[in-house]
C-alpha atoms as a PDB file:
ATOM      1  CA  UNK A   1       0.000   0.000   0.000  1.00  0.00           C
ATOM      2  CA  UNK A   2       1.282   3.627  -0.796  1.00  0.00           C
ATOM      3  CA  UNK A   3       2.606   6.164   1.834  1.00  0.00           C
ATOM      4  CA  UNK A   4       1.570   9.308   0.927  1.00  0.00           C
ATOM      5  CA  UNK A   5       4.311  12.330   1.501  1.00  0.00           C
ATOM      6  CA  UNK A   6       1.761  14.733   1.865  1.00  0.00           C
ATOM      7  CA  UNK A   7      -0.964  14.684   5.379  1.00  0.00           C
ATOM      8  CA  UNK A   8      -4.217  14.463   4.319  1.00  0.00           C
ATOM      9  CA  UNK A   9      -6.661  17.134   4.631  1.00  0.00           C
ATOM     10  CA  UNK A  10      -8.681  16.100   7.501  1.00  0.00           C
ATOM     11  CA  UNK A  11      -5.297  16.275   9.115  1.00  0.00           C
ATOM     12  CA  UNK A  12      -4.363  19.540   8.255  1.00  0.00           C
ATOM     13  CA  UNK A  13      -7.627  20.503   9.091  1.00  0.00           C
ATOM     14  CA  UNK A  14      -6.722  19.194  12.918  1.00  0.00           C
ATOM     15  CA  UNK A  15      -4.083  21.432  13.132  1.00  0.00           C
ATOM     16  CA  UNK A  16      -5.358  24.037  12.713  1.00  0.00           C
ATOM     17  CA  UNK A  17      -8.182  23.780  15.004  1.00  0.00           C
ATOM     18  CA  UNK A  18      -5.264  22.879  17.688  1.00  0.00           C
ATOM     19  CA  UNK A  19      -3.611  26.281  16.852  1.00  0.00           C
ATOM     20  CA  UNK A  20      -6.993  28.197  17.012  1.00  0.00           C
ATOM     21  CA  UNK A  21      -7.460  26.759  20.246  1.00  0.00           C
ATOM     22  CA  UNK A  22      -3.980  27.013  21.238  1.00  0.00           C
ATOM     23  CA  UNK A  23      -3.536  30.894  20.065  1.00  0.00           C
ATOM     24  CA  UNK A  24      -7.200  31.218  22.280  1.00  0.00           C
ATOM     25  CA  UNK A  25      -5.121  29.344  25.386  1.00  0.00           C
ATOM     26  CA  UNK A  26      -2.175  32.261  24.907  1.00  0.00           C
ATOM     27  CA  UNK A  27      -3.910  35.494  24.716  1.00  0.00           C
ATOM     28  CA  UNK A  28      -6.172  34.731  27.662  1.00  0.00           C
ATOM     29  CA  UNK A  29      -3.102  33.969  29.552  1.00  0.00           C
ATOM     30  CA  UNK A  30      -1.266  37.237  28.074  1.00  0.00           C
ATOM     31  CA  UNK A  31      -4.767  39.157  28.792  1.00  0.00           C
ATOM     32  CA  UNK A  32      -4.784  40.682  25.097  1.00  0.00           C
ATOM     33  CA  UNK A  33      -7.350  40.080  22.642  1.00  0.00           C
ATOM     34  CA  UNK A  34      -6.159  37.916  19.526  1.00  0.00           C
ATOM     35  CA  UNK A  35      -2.981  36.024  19.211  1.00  0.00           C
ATOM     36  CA  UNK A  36      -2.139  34.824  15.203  1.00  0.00           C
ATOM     37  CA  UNK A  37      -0.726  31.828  14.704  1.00  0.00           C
ATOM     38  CA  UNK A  38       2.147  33.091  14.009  1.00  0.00           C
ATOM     39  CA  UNK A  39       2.551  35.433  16.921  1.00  0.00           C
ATOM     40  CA  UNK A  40       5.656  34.622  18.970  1.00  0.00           C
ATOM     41  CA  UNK A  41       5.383  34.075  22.567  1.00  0.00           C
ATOM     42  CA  UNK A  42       8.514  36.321  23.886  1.00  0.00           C
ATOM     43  CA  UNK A  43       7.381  39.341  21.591  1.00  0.00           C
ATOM     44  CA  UNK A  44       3.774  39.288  22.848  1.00  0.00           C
ATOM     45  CA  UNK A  45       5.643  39.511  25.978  1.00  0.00           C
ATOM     46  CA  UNK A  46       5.821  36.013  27.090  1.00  0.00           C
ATOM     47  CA  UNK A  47       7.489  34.925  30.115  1.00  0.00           C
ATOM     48  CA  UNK A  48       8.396  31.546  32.315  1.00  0.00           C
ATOM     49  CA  UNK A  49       5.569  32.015  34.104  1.00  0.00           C
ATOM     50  CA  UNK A  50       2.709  32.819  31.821  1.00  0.00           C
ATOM     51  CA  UNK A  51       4.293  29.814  29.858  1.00  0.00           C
ATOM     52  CA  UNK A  52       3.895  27.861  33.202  1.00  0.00           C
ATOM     53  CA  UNK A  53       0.453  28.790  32.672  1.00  0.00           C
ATOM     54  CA  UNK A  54      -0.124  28.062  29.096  1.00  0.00           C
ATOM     55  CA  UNK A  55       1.868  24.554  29.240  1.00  0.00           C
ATOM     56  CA  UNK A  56      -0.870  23.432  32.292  1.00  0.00           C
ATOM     57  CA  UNK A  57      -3.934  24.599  30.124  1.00  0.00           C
ATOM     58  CA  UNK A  58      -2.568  22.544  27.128  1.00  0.00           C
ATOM     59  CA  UNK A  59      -1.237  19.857  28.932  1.00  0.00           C
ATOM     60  CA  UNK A  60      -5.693  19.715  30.241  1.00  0.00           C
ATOM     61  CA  UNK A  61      -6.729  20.606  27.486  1.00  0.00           C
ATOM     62  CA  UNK A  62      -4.729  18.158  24.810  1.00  0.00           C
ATOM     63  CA  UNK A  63      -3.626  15.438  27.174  1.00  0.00           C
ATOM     64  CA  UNK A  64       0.027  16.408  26.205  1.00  0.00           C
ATOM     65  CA  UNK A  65       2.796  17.293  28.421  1.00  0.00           C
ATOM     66  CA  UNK A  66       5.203  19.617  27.333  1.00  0.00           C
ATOM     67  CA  UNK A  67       7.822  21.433  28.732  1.00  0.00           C
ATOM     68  CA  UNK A  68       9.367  24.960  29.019  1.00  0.00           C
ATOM     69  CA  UNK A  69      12.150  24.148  26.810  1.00  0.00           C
ATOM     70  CA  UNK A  70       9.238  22.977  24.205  1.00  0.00           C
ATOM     71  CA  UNK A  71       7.726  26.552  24.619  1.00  0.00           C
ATOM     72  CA  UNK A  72      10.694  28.263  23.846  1.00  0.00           C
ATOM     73  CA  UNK A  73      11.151  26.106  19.949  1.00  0.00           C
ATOM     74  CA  UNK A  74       8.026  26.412  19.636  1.00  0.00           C
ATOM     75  CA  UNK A  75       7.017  29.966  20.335  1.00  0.00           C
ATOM     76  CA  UNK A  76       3.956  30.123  17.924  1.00  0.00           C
ATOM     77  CA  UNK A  77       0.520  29.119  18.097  1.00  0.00           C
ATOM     78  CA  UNK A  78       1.151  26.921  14.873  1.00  0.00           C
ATOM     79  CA  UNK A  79       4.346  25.323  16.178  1.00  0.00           C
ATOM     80  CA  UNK A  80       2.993  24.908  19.434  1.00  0.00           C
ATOM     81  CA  UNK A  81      -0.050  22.988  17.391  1.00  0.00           C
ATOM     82  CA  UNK A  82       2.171  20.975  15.644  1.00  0.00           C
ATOM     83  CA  UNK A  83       4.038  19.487  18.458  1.00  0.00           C
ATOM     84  CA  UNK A  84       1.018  18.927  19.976  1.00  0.00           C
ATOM     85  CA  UNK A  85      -0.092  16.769  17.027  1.00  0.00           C
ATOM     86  CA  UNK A  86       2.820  15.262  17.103  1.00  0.00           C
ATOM     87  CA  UNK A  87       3.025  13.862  20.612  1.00  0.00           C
ATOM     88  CA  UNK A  88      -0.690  13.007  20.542  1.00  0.00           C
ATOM     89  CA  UNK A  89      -0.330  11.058  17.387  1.00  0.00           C
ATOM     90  CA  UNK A  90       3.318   9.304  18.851  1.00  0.00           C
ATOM     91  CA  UNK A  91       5.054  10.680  16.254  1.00  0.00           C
ATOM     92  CA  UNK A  92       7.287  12.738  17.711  1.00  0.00           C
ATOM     93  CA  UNK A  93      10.718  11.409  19.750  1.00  0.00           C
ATOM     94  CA  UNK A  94      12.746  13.465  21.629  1.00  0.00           C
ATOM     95  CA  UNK A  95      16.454  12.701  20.807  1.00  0.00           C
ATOM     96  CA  UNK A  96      18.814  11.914  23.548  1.00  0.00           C
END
């Protein structure tokens, strides 16, 4: 059976639904209206704790466990999303 290179669109779909939720998750912890998904953290004025914040209302929310180091490579909703994704779905392995 074929492998396609390319996700399919019901998964692409996914993240971006994760991101919406995930850029809703980040401006109510930085108390400012909208975050895009391509807002980074640190410029919005991020900081360890507001990401302490953020990574517990994920972690609830997504049933995925990431940490501070996470947050800082991946300072954007849609990153963020991604690695989300990508731990949910097992994908993802953390080299050692």
């Amino acid at each position: 059976m074929p492998v396609s290179l390319y996700p399919a669109r019901s998964a692409s779909a996914s993240v971006g639904q994760v991101t919406l939720q995930i850029a809703s998750i980040w401006a109510k912890a930085l108390t400012i209206d909208e975050v895009g998904p391509d807002d980074d953290f640190f410029d919005l004025g991020g900081h360890s704790m507001i990401a302490s914040g953020i990574l517990g209302d994920v972690a609830s929310r997504f049933g995925c466990a990431l940490t501070l180091p996470d947050m800082i490579d991946a300072n954007t909703p849609a990153l963020m999303a991604r690695l989300v994704m990508e731990r949910r779905s097992g994908a993802f392995e953390r080299a050692a």
